[in-house]
Protein backbone atom coordinates (compact mmCIF):
# COMPACT_ATOMS: atom_id res chain seq x y z
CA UNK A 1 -10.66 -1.48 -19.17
CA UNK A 2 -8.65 -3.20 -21.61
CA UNK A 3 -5.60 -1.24 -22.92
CA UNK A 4 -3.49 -4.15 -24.49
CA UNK A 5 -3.74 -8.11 -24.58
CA UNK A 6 -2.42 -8.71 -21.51
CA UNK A 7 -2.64 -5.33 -20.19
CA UNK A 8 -6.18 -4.66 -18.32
CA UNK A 9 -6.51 -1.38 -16.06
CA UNK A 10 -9.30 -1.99 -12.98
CA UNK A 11 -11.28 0.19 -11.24
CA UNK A 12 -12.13 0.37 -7.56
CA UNK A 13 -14.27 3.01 -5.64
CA UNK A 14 -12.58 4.89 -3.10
CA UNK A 15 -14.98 4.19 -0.41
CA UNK A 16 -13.40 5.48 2.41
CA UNK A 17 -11.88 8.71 0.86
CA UNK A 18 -13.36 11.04 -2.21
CA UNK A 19 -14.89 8.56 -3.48
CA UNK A 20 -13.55 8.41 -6.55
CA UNK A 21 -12.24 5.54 -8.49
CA UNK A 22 -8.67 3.74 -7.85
CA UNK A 23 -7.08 2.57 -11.54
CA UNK A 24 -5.43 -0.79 -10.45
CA UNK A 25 -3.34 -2.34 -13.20
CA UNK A 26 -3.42 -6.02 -13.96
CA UNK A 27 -0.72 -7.57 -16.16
CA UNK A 28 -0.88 -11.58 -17.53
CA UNK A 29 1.01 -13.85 -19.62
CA UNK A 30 0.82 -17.40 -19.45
CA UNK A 31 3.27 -17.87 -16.26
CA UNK A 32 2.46 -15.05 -14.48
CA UNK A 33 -0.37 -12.48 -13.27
CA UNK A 34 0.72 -9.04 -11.48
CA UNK A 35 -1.53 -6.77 -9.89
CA UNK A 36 -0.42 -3.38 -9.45
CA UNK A 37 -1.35 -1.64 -5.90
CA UNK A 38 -4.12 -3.44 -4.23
CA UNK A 39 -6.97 -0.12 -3.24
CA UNK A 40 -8.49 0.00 0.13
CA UNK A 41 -9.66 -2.27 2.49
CA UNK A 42 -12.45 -4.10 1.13
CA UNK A 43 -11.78 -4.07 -2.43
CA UNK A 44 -10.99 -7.51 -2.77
CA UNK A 45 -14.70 -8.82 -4.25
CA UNK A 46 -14.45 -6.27 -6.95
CA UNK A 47 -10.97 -6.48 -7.79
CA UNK A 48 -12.20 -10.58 -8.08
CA UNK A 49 -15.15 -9.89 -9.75
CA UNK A 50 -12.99 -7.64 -12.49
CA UNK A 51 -10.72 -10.40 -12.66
CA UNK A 52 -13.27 -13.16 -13.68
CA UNK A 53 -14.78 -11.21 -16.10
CA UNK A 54 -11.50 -11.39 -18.33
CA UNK A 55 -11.34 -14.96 -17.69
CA UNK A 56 -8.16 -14.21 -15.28
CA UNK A 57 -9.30 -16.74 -11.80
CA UNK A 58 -7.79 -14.67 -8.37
CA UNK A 59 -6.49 -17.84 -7.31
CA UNK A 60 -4.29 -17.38 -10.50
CA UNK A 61 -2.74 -14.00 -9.25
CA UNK A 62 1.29 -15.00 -8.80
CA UNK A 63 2.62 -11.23 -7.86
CA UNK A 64 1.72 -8.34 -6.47
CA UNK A 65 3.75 -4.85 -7.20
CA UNK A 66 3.01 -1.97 -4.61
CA UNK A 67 4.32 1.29 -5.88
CA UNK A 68 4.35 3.24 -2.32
CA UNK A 69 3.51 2.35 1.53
CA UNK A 70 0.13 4.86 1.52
CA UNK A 71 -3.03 3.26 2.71
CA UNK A 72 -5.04 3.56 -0.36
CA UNK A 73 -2.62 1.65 -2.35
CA UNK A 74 -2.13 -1.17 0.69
CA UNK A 75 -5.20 -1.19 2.24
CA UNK A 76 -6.03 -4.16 0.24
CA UNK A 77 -3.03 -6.05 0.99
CA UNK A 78 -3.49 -8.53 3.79
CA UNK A 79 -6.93 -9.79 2.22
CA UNK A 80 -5.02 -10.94 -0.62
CA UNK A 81 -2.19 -12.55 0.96
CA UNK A 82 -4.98 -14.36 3.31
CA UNK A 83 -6.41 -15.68 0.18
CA UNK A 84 -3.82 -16.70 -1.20
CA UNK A 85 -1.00 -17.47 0.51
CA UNK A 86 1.01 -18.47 -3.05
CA UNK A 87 1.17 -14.53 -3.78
CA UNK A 88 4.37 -12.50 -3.76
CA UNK A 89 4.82 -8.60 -2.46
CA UNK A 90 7.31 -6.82 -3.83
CA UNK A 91 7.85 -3.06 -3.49
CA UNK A 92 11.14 -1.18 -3.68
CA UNK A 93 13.20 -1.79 -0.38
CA UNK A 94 12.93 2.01 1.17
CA UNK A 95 9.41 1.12 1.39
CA UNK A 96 9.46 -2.81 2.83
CA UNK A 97 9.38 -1.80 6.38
CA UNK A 98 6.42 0.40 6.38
CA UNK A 99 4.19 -2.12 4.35
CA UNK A 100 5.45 -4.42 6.82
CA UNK A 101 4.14 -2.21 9.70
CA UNK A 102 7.84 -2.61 11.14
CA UNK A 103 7.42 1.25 10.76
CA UNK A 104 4.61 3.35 10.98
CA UNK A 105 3.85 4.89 7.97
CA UNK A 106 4.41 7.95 7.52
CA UNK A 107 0.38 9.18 6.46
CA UNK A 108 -1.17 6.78 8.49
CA UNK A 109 -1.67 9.44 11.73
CA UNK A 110 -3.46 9.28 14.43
CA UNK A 111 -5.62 12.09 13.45
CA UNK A 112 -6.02 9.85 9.77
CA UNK A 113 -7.26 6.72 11.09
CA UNK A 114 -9.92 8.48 13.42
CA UNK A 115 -11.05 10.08 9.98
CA UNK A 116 -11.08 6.66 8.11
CA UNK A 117 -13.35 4.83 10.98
CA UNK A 118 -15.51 7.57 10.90
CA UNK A 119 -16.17 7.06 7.16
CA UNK A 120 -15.97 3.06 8.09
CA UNK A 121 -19.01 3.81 10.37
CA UNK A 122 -21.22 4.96 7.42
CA UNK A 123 -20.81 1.69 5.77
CA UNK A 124 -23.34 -1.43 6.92
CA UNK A 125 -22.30 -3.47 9.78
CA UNK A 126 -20.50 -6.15 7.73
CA UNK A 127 -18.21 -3.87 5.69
CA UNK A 128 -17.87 -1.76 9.05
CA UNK A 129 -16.65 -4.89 10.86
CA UNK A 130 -14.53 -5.51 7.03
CA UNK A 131 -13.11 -2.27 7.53
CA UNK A 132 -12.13 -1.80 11.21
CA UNK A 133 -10.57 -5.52 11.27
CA UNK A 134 -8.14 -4.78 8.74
CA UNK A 135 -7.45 -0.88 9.87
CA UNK A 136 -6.06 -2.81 13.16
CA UNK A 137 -4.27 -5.76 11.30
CA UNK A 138 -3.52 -4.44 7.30
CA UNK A 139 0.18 -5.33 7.28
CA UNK A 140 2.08 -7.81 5.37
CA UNK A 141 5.56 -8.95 4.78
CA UNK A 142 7.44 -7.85 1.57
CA UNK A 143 8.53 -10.73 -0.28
CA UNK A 144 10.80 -9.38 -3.07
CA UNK A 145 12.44 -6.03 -2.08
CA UNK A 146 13.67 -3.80 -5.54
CA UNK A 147 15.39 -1.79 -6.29
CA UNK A 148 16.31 1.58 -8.74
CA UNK A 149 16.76 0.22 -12.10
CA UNK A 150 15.75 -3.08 -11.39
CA UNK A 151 13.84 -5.46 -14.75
CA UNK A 152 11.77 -7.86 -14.11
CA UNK A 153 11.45 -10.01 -17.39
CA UNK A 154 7.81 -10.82 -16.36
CA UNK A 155 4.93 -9.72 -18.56
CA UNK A 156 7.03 -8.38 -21.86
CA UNK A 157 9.49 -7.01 -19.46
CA UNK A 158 8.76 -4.45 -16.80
CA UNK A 159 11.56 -1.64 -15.59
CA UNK A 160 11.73 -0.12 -12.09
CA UNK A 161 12.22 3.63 -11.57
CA UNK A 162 12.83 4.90 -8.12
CA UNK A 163 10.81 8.40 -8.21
CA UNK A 164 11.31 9.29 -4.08
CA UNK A 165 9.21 12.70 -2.96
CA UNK A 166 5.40 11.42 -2.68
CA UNK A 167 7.09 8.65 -0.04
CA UNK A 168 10.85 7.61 0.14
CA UNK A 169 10.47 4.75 -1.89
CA UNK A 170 7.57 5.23 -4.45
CA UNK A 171 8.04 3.06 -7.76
CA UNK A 172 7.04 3.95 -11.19
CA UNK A 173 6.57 0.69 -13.26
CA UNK A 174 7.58 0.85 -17.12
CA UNK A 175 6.19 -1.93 -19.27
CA UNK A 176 8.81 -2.25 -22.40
CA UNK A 177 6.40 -3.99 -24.36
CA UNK A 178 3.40 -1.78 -23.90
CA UNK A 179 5.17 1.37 -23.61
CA UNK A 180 3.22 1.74 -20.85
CA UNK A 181 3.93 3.75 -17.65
CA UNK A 182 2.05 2.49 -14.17
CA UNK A 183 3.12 5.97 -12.40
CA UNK A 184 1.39 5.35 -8.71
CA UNK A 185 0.91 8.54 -7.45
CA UNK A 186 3.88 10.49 -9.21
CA UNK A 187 1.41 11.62 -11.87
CA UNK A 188 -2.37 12.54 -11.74
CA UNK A 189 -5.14 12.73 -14.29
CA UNK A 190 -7.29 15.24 -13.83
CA UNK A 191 -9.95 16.45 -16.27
CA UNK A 192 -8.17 14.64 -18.63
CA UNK A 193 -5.10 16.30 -18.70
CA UNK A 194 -1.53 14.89 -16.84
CA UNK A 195 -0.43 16.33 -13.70
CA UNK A 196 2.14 16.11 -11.02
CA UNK A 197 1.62 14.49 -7.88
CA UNK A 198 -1.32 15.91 -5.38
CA UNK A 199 0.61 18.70 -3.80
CA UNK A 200 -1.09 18.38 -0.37
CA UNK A 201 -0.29 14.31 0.07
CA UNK A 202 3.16 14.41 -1.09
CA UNK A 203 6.19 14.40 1.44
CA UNK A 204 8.73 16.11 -0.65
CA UNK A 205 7.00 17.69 -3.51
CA UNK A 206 10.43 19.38 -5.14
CA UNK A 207 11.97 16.16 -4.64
CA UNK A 208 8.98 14.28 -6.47
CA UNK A 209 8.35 16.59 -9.34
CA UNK A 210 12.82 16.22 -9.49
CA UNK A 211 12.53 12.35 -9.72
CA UNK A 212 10.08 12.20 -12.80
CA UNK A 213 12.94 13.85 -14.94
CA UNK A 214 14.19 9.83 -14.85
CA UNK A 215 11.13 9.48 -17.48
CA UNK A 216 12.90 11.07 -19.79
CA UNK A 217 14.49 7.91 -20.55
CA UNK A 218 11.66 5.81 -21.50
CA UNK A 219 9.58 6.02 -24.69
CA UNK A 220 5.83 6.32 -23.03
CA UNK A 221 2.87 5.76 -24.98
CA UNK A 222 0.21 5.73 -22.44
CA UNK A 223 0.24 6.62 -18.72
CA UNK A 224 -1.97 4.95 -16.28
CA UNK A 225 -2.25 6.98 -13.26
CA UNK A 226 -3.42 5.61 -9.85
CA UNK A 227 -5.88 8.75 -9.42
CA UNK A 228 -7.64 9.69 -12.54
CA UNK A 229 -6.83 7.39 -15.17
CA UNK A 230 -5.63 6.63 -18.34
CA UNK A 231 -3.68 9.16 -20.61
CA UNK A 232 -2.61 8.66 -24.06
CA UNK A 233 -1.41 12.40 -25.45
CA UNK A 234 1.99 12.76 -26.42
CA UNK A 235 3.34 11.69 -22.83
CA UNK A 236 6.87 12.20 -23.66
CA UNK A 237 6.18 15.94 -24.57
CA UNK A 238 3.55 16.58 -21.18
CA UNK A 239 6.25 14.98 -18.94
CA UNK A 240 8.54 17.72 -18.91
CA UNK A 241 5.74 20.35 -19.24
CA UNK A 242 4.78 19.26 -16.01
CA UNK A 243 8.29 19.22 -14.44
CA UNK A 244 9.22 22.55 -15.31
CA UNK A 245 6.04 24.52 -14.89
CA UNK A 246 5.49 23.15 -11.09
CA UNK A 247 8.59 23.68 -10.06
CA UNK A 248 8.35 26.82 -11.08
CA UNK A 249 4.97 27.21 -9.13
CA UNK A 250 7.01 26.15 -5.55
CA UNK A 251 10.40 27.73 -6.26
């Protein structure tokens, strides 16, 4: 899905969960191509297949930004770095060790993984084997470690917001020259219309639904959330709508 030149949004099937799609972002200019979160194990081929349809070769990609440590948004990870070994990871520093699998993370339970190679099972032998291999092996080391505030004059120019609550260290990403906002999992689409983060997968939801009050800030055009989706009405105004009316659902 093309939103901008140089601004593509990608989507991958979430195989091994509700199988609904994953909106990967993919940013280019001529020195550098950024992929934003990475899906779930297995989603290389598509995310390459995606790729070479808009003329953009994977053995081109120079960077990859992870917004948060869950598996959905990592899970993709290592089969990328094997592939090419040129690649940065970056993700904000709270996060590094996790992604690193220095420390467990904090969703990926016992109980979780037993539900994810179940679903695994289901698939045919050679995305089962896919799938299991890089459940037991699916870290890799951070490269880049940001932090709160951070710009990255890559791709028009792309500011870091720390928004902690979903995990410790989740990143927004705002694009300056797209007015643009990659928001992970801090924000959801559903039926079209912008939400908070899922209540039920989010560590500290007061603390989340706190941190997206650093939006205020930017000037957002369109919001590309990691579950559900593009949105594009009046972000600026929906923001805040959202901030105040589920925090007053919890308080």
């Amino acid at each position: 899905m093309k939103l901008d030149k140089g601004l593509e949004v990608l989507e991958v099937l979430n195989t091994l969960g509700d199988r609904k799609k994953l909106y990967i972002t993919l940013l280019y200019d001529k020195d550098n191509v950024v992929l934003v979160d990475t899906g779930i194990p297995g989603s290389l081929e598509i995310i390459k297949i995606q790729m070479n349809k808009i003329s953009i070769p994977f053995e081109k990609l120079s960077k990859v930004i992870l917004t948060h440590q869950d598996f959905d948004h990592i899970g993709g990870l290592s089969s990328i770095a094997e592939q090419n070994n040129e690649v940065e990871i970056l993700s904000h520093s709270l996060e590094k060790e996790y992604i690193e699998g220095k420390i467990k993370p904090i969703k990926l339970t016992d109980d979780f993984l037993r539900k994810v190679r179940s679903m695994a099972n289901s698939y045919t032998y050679k995305k089962h084997k896919e799938v299991i291999n890089i459940l037991n092996n699916y870290y890799t080391n951070v490269d880049i470690p940001l932090s709160d505030g951070q710009f990255l004059d890559i791709c028009g120019g792309i500011n870091i917001i720390h928004t902690p609550g979903h995990t410790p260290g989740h990143i927004c990403l705002y694009l300056k020259k797209y007015k643009t906002l990659i928001a992970g999992d801090a924000l959801t689409v559903i039926n079209g219309e912008l939400y908070g983060p899922n209540q039920h997968k989010t560590q500290d939801l007061k603390l989340a639904l706190n941190s997206l009050k650093k939006l205020a800030d930017y000037n957002i055009k369109t919001v590309v959330c990691y579950h559900g989706g593009v949105y594009k009405k009046n972000a600026n105004k929906r923001i805040p709508e959202v901030i105040k009316s589920e925090l007053n659902e919890i308080s």
